[in-house]
N, C-alpha and C. Protein backbone atom coordinates (compact mmCIF):
# COMPACT_ATOMS: atom_id res chain seq x y z
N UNK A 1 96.69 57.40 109.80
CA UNK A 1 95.79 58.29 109.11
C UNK A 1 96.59 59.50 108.64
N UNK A 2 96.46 59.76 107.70
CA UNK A 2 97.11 60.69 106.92
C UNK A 2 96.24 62.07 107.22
N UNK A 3 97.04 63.40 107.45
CA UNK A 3 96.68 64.58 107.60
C UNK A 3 96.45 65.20 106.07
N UNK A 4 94.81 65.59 105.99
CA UNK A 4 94.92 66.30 104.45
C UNK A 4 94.81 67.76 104.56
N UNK A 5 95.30 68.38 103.50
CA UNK A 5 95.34 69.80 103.36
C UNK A 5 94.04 70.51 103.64
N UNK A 6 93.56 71.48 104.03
CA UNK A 6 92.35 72.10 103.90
C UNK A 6 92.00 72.64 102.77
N UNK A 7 90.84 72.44 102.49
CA UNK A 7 89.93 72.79 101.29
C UNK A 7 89.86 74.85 100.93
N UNK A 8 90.75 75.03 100.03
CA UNK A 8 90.43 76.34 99.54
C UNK A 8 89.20 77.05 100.29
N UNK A 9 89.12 77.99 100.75
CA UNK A 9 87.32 78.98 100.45
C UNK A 9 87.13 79.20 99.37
N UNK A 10 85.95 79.53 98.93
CA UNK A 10 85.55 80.04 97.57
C UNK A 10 85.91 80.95 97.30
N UNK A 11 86.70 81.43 96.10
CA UNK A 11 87.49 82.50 95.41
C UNK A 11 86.30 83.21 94.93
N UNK A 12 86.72 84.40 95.07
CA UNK A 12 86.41 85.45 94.03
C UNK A 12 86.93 86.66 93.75
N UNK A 13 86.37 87.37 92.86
CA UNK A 13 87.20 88.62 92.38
C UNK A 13 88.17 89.01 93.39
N UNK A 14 87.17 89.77 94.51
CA UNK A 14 87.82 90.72 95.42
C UNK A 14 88.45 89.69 96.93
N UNK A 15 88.52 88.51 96.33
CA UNK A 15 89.04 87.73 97.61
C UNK A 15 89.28 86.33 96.97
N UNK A 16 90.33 86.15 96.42
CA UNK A 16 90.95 85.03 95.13
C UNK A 16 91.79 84.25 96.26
N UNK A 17 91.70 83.23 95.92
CA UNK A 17 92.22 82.16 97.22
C UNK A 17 93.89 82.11 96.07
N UNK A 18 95.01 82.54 96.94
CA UNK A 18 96.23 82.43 96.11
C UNK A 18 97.13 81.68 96.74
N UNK A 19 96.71 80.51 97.48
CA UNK A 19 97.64 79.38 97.52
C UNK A 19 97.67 78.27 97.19
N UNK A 20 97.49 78.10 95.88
CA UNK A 20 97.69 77.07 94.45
C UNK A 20 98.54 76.67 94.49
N UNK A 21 98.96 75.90 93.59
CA UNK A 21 100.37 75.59 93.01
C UNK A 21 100.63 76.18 92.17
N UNK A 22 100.24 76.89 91.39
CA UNK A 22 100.43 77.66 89.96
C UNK A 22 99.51 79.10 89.99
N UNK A 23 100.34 79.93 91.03
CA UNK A 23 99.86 81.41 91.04
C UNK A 23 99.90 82.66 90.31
N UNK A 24 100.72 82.03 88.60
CA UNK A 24 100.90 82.89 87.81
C UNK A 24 99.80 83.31 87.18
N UNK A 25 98.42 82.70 86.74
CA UNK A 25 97.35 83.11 86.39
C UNK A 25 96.57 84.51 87.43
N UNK A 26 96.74 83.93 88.58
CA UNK A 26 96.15 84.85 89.22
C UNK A 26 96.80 86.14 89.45
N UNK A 27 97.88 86.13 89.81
CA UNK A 27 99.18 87.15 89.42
C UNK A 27 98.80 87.78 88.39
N UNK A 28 98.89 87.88 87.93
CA UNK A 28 98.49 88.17 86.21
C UNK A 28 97.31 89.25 86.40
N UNK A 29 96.64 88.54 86.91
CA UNK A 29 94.79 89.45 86.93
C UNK A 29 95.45 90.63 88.32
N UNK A 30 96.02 90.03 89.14
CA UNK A 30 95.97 91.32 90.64
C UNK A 30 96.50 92.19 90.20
N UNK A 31 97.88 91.97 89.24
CA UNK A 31 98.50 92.86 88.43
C UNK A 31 98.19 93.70 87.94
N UNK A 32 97.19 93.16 86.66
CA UNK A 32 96.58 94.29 86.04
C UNK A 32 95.62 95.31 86.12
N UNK A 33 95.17 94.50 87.37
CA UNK A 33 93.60 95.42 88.16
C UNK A 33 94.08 96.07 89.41
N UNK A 34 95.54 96.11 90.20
CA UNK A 34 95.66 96.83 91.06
C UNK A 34 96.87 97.49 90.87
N UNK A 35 98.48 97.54 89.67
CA UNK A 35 99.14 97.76 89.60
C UNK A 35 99.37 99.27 89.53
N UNK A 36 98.36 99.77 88.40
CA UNK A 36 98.24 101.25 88.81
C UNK A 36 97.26 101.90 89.68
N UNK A 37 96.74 101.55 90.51
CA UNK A 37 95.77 102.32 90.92
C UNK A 37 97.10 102.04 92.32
N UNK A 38 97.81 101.38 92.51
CA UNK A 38 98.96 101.48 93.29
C UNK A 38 99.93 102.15 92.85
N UNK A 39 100.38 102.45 91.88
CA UNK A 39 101.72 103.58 91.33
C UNK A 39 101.04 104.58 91.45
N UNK A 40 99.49 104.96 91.26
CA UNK A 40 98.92 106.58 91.45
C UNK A 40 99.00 106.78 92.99
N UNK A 41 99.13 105.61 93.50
CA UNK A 41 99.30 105.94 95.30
C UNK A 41 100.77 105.97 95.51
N UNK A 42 101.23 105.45 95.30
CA UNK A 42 102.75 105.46 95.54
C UNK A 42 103.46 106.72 95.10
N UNK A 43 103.48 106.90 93.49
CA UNK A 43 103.79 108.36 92.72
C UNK A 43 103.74 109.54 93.87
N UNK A 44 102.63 109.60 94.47
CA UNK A 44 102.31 110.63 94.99
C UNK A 44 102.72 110.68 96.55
N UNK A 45 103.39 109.67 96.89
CA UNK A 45 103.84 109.83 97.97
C UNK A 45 105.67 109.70 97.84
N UNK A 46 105.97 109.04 96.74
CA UNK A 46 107.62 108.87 96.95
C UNK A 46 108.20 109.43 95.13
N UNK A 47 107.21 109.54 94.36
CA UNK A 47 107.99 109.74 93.36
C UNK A 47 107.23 108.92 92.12
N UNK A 48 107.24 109.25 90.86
CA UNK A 48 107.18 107.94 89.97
C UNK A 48 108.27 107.09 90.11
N UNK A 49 109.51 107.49 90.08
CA UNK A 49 110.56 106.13 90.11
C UNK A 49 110.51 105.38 90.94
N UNK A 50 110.44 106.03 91.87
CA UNK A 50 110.41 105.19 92.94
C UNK A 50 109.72 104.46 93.52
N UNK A 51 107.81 104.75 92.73
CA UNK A 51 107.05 104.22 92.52
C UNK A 51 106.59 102.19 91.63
N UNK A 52 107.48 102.78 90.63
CA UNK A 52 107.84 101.40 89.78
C UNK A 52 108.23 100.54 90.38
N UNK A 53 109.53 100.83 91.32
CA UNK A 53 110.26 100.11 92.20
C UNK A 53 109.23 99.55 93.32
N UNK A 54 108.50 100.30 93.77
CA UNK A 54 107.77 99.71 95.30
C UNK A 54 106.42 98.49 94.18
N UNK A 55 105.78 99.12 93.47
CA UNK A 55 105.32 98.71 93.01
C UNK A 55 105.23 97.06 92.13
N UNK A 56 106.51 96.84 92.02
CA UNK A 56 107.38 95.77 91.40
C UNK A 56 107.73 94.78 92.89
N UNK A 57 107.90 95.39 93.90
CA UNK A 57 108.75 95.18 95.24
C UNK A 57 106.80 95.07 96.51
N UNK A 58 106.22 95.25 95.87
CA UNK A 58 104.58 94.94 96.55
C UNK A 58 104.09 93.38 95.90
N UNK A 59 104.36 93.48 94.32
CA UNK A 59 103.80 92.19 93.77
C UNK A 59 104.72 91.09 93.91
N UNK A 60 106.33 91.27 94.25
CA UNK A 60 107.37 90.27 94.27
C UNK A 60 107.06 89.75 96.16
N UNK A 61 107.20 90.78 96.67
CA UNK A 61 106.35 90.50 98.11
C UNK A 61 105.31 89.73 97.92
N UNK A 62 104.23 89.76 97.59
CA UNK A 62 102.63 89.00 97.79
C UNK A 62 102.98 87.87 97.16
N UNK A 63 103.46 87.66 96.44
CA UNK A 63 103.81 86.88 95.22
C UNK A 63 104.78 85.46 96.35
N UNK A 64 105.94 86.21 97.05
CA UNK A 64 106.29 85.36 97.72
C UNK A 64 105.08 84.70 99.38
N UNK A 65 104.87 85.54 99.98
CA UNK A 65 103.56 85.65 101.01
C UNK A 65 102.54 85.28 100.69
N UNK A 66 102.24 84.58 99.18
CA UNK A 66 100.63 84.53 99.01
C UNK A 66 100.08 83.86 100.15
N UNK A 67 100.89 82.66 100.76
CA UNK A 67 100.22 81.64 101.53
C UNK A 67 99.86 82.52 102.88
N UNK A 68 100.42 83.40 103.42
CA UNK A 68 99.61 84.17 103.97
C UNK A 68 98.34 84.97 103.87
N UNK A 69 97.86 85.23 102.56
CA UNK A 69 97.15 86.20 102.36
C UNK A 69 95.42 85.47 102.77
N UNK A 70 94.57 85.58 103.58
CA UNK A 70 93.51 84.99 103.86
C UNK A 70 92.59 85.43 103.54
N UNK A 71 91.54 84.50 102.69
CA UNK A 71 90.33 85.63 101.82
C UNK A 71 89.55 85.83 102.78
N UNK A 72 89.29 85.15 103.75
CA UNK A 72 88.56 85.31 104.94
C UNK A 72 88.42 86.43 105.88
N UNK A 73 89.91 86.89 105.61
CA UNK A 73 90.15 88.10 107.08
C UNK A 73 90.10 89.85 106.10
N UNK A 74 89.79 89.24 104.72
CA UNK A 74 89.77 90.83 104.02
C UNK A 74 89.79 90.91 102.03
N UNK A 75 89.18 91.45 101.83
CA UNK A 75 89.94 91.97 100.42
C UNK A 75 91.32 92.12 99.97
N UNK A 76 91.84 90.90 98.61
CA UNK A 76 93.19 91.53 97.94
C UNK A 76 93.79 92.69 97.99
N UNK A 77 92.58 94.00 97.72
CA UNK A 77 92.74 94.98 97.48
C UNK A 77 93.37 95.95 98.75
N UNK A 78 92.99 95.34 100.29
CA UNK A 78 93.76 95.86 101.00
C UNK A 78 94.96 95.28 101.43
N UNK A 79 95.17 93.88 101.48
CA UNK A 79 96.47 93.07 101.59
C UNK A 79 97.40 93.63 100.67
N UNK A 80 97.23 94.14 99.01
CA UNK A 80 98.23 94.88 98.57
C UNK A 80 98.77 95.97 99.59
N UNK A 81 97.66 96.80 99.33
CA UNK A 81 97.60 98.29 100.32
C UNK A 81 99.06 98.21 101.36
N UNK A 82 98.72 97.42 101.81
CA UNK A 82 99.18 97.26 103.43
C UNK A 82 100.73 96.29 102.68
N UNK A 83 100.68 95.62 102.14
CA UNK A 83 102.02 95.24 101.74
C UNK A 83 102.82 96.89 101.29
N UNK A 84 102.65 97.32 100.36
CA UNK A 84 102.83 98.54 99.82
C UNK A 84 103.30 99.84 100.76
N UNK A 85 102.62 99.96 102.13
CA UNK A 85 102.69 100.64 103.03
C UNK A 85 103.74 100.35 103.77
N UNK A 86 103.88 99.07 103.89
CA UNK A 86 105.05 98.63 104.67
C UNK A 86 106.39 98.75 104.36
N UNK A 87 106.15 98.21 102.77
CA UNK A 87 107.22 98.83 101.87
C UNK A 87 107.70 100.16 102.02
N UNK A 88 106.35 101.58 101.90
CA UNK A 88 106.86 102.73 102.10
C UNK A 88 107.45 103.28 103.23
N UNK A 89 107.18 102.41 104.22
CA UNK A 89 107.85 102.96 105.65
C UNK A 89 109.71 102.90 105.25
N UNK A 90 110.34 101.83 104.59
CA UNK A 90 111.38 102.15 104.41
C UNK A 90 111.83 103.39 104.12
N UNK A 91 110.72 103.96 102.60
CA UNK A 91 111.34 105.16 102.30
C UNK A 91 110.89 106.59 103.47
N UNK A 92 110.53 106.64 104.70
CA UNK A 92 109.61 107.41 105.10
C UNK A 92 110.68 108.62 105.68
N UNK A 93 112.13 107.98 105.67
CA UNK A 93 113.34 109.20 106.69
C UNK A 93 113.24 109.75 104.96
N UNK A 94 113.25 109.55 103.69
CA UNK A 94 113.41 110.32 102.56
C UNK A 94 112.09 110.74 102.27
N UNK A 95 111.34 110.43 102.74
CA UNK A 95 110.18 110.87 102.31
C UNK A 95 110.10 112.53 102.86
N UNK A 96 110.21 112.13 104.06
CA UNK A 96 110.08 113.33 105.80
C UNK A 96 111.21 114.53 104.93
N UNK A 97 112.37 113.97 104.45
CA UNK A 97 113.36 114.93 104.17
C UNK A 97 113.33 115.85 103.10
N UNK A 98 112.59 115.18 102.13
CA UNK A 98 111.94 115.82 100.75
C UNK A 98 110.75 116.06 100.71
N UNK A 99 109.95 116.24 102.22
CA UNK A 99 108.87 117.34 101.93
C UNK A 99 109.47 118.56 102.74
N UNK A 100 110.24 118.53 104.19
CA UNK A 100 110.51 119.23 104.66
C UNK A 100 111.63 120.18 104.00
N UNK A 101 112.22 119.71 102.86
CA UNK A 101 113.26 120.31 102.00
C UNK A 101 111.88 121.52 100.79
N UNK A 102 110.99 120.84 100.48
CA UNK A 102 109.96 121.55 99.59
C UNK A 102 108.90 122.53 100.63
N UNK A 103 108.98 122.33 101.59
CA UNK A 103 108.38 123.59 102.45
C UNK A 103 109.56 124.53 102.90
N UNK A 104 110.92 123.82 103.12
CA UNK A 104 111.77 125.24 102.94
C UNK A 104 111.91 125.96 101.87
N UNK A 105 111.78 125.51 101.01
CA UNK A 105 112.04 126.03 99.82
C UNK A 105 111.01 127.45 99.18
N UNK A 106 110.05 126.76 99.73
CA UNK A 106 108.73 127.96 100.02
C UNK A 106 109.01 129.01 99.93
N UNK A 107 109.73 128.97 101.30
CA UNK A 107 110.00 130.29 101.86
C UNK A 107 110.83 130.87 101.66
N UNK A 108 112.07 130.59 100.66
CA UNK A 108 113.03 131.32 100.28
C UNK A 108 112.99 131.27 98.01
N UNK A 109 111.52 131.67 98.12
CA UNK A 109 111.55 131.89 96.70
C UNK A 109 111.69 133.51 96.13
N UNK A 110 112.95 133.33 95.49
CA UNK A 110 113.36 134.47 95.02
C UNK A 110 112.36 135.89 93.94
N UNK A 111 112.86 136.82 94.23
CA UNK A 111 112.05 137.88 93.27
C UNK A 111 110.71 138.32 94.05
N UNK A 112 110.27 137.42 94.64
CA UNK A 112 109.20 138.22 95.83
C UNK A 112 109.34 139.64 96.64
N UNK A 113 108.69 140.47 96.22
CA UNK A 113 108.55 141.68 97.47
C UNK A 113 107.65 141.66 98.41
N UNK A 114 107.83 142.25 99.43
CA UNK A 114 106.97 141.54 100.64
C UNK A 114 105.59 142.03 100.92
N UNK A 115 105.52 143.56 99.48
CA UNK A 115 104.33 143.88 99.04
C UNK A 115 103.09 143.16 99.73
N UNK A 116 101.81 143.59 99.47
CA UNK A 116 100.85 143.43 99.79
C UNK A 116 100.45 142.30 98.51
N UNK A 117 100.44 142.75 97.43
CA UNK A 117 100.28 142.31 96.43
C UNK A 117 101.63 140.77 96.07
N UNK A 118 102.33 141.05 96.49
CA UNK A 118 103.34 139.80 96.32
C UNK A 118 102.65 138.46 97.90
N UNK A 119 102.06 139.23 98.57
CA UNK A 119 101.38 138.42 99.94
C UNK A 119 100.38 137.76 99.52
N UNK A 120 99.63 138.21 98.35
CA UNK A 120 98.34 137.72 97.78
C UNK A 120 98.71 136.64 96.67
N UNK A 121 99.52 137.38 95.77
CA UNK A 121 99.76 136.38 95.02
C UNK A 121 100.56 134.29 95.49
N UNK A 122 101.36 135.26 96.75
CA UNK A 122 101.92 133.98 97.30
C UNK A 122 100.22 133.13 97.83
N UNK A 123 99.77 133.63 98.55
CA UNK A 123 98.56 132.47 99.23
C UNK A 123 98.09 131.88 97.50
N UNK A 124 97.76 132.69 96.55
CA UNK A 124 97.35 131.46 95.26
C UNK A 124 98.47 130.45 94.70
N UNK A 125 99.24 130.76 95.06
CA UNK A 125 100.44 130.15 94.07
C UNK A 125 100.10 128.61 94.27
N UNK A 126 99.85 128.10 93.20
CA UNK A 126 99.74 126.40 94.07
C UNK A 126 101.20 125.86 94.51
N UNK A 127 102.30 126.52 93.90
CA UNK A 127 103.08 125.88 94.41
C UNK A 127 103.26 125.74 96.34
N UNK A 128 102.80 127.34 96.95
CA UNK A 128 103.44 127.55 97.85
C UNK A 128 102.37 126.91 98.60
N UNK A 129 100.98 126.53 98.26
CA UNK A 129 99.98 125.72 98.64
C UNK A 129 100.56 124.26 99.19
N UNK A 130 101.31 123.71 98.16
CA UNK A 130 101.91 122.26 98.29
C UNK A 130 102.58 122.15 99.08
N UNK A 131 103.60 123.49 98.92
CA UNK A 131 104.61 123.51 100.33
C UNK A 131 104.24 123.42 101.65
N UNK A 132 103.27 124.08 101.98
CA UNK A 132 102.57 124.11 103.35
C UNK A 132 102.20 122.74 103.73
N UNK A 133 101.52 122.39 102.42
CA UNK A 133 100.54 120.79 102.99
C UNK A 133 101.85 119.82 103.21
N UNK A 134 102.61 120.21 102.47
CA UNK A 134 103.98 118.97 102.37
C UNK A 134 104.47 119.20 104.02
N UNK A 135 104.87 120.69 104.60
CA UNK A 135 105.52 120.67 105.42
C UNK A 135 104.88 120.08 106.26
N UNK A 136 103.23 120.15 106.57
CA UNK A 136 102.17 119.33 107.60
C UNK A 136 102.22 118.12 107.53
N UNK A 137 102.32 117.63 106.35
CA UNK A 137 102.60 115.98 106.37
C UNK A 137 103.94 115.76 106.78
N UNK A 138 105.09 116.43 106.75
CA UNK A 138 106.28 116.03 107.34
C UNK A 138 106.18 115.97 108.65
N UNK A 139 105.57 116.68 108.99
CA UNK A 139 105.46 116.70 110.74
C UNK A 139 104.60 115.58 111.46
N UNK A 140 103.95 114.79 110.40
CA UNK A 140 102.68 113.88 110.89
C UNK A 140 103.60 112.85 111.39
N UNK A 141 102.86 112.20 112.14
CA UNK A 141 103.28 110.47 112.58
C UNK A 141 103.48 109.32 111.56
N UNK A 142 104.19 108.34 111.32
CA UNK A 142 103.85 107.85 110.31
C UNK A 142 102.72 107.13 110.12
N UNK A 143 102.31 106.57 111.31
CA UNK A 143 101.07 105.97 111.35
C UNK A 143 99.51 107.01 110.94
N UNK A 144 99.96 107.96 110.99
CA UNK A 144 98.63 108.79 111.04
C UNK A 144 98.88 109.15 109.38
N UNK A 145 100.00 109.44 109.35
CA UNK A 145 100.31 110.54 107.64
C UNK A 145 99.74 108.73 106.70
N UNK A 146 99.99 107.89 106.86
CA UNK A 146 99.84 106.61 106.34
C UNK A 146 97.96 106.82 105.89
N UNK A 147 97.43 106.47 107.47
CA UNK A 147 95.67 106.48 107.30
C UNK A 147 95.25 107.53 106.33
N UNK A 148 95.84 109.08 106.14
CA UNK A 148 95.37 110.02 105.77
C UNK A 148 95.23 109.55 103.96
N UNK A 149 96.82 109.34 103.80
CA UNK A 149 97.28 109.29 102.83
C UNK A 149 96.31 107.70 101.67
N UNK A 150 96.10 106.97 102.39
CA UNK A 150 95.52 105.54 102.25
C UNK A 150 94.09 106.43 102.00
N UNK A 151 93.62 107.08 102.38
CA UNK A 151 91.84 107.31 102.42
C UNK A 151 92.22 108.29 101.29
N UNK A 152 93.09 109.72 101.30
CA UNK A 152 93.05 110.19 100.37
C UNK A 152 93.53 110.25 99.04
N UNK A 153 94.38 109.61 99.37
CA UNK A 153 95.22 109.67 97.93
C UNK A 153 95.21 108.55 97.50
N UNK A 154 94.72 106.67 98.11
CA UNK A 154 94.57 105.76 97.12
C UNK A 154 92.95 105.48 97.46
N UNK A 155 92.31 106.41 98.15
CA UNK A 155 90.62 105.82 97.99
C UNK A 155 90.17 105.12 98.86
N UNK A 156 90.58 104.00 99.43
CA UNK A 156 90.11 103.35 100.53
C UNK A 156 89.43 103.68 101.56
N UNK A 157 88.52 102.86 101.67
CA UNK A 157 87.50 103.18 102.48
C UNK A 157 88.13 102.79 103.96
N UNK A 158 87.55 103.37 104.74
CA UNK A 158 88.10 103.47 106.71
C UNK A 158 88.57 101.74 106.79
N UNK A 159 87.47 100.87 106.54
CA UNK A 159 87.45 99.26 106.61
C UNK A 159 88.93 98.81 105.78
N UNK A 160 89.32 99.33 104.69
CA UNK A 160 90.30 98.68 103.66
C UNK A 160 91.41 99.49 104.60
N UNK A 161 91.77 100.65 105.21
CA UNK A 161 93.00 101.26 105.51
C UNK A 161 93.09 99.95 106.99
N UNK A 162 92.18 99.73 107.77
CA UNK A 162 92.16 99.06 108.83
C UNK A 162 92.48 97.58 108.58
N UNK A 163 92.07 97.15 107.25
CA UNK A 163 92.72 96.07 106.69
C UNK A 163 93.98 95.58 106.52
N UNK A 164 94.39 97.33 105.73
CA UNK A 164 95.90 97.29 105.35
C UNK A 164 96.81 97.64 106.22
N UNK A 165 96.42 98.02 106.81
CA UNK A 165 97.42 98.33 108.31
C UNK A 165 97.42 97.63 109.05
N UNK A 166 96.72 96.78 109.33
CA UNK A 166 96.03 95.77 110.78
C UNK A 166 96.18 96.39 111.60
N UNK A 167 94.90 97.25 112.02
CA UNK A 167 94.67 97.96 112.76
C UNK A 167 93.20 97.95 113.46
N UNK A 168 92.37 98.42 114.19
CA UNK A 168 90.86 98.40 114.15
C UNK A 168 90.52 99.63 113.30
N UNK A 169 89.24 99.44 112.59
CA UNK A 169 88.71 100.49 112.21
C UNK A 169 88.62 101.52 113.02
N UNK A 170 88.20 101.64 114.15
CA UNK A 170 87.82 102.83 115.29
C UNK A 170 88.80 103.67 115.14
N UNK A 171 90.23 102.34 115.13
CA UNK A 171 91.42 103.30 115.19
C UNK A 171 91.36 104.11 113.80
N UNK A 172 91.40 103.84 112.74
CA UNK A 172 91.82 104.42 111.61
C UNK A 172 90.26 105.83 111.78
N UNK A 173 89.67 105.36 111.86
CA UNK A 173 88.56 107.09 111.90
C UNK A 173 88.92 108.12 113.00
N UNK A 174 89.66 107.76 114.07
CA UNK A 174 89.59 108.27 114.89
C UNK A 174 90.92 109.19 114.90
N UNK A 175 92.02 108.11 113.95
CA UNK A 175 93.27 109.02 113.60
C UNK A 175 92.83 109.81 112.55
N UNK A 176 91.77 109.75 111.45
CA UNK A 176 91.76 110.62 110.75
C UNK A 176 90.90 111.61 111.14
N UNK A 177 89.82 111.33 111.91
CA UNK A 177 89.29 112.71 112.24
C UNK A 177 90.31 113.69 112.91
N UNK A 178 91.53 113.07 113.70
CA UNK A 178 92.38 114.17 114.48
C UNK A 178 93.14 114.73 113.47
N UNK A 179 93.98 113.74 112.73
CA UNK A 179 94.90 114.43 111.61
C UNK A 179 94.18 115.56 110.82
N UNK A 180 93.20 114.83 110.75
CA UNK A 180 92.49 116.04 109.48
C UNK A 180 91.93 117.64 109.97
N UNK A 181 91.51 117.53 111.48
CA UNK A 181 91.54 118.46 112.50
C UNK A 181 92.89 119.51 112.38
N UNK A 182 93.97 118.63 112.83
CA UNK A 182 94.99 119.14 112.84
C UNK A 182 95.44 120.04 111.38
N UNK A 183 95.33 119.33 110.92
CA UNK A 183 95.83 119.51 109.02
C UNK A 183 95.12 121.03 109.07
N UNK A 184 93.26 121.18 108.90
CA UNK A 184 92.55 122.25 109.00
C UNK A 184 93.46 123.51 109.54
N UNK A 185 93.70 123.27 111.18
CA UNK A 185 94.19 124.44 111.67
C UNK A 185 95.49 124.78 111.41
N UNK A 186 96.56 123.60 111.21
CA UNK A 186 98.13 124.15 110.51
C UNK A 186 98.57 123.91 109.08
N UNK A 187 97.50 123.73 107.91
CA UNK A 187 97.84 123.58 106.58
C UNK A 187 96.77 124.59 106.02
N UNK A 188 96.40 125.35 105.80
CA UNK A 188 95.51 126.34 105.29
C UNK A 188 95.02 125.86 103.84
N UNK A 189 95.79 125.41 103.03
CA UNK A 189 95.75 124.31 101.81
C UNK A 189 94.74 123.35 101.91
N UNK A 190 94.51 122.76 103.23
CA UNK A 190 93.97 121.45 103.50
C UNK A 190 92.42 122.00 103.51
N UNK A 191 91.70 120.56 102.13
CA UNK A 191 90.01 120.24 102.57
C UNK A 191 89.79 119.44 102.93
N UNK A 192 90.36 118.57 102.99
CA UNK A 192 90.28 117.26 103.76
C UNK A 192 89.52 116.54 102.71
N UNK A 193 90.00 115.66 102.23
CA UNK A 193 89.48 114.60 100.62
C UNK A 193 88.87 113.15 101.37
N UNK A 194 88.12 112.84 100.68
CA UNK A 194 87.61 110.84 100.85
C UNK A 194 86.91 111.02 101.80
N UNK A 195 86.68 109.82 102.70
CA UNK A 195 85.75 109.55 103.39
C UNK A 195 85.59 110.72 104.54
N UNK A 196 84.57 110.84 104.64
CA UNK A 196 84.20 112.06 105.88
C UNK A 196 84.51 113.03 106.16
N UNK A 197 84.69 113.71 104.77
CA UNK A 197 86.19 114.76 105.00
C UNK A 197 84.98 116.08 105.39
């Protein structure tokens, strides 16, 4: 008796069964419906260039892994995520180094007097705003700066970051209610964005 393959689940949009023989059609569509809404997440955490690159280096990943990807256990949309994330952990010692390089920098901006009025103008400056939040995210965990970053800056809901991380949900609300706690009392910058903020 011959062993037969198992029968696909039913595809759809947000959960496309991608272990075919011919995954360039579908490729094609994840591409164009998740490629940037992943470079606006990426951009903002490593760079545009460097963005292209992860971004190129997320779909050449899935692309090879499709046969892993299970419509059963989640949405495409967080299996990118979480490919993508994993990816960024490579860049995360340059990441850590080039925010903590832009919160020093803060503090040694030239032509300032230590005035009252040069004290005021510094708290608006958005630049010196960024610096602060940058230096708080340098200091985060990566696992935690990850959840924050996943809810705020690419949208995902608590369920999709817990997806993309393989993690439990409990966990991912529970790191962001602390981070975002934290953030409040040592980033003065920080409102805390996305879900439950």
């Amino acid at each position: 008796m011959t062993r037969r393959e198992p029968e696909p689940p039913p595809a759809d949009k947000d959960r496309p069964y991608l272990g075919g023989p011919e995954p360039a059609v579908e490729f094609g569509r994840l591409f164009d419906a998740y490629a940037r809404p992943l470079h606006r997440y990426l951009a903002r955490r490593v760079g545009a260039e460097n963005a292209h690159d992860l971004v190129s280096e997320t779909f050449l990943v899935a692309l090879n892994q499709r046969h892993s990807y299970d419509p059963r256990r989640g949405a495409v949309r967080s299996w990118l995520y979480g490919i993508a994330t994993n990816l960024l952990r490579r860049h995360v010692r340059q990441e850590v180094r080039g925010l903590q390089a832009t919160a020093r920098s803060a503090g040694h901006a030239p032509g300032l007097e230590a005035s009252h009025e040069a004290r005021v103008a510094d708290r608006l400056d958005a630049a010196a705003m960024a610096a602060q939040l940058a230096g708080a995210l340098a200091t985060l965990a990566e696992g935690d700066r990850d959840v924050l970053l996943l809810t705020s800056w690419a949208g995902l809901d608590s369920t999709e970051v817990a997806d993309a991380l393989n993690i439990p949900v409990g966990t991912v609300r529970s790191r962001l209610h602390r981070v975002r706690k934290w953030l409040r009392a040592n980033a003065p910058t920080y409102r805390g964005e996305g879900e439950n903020a």
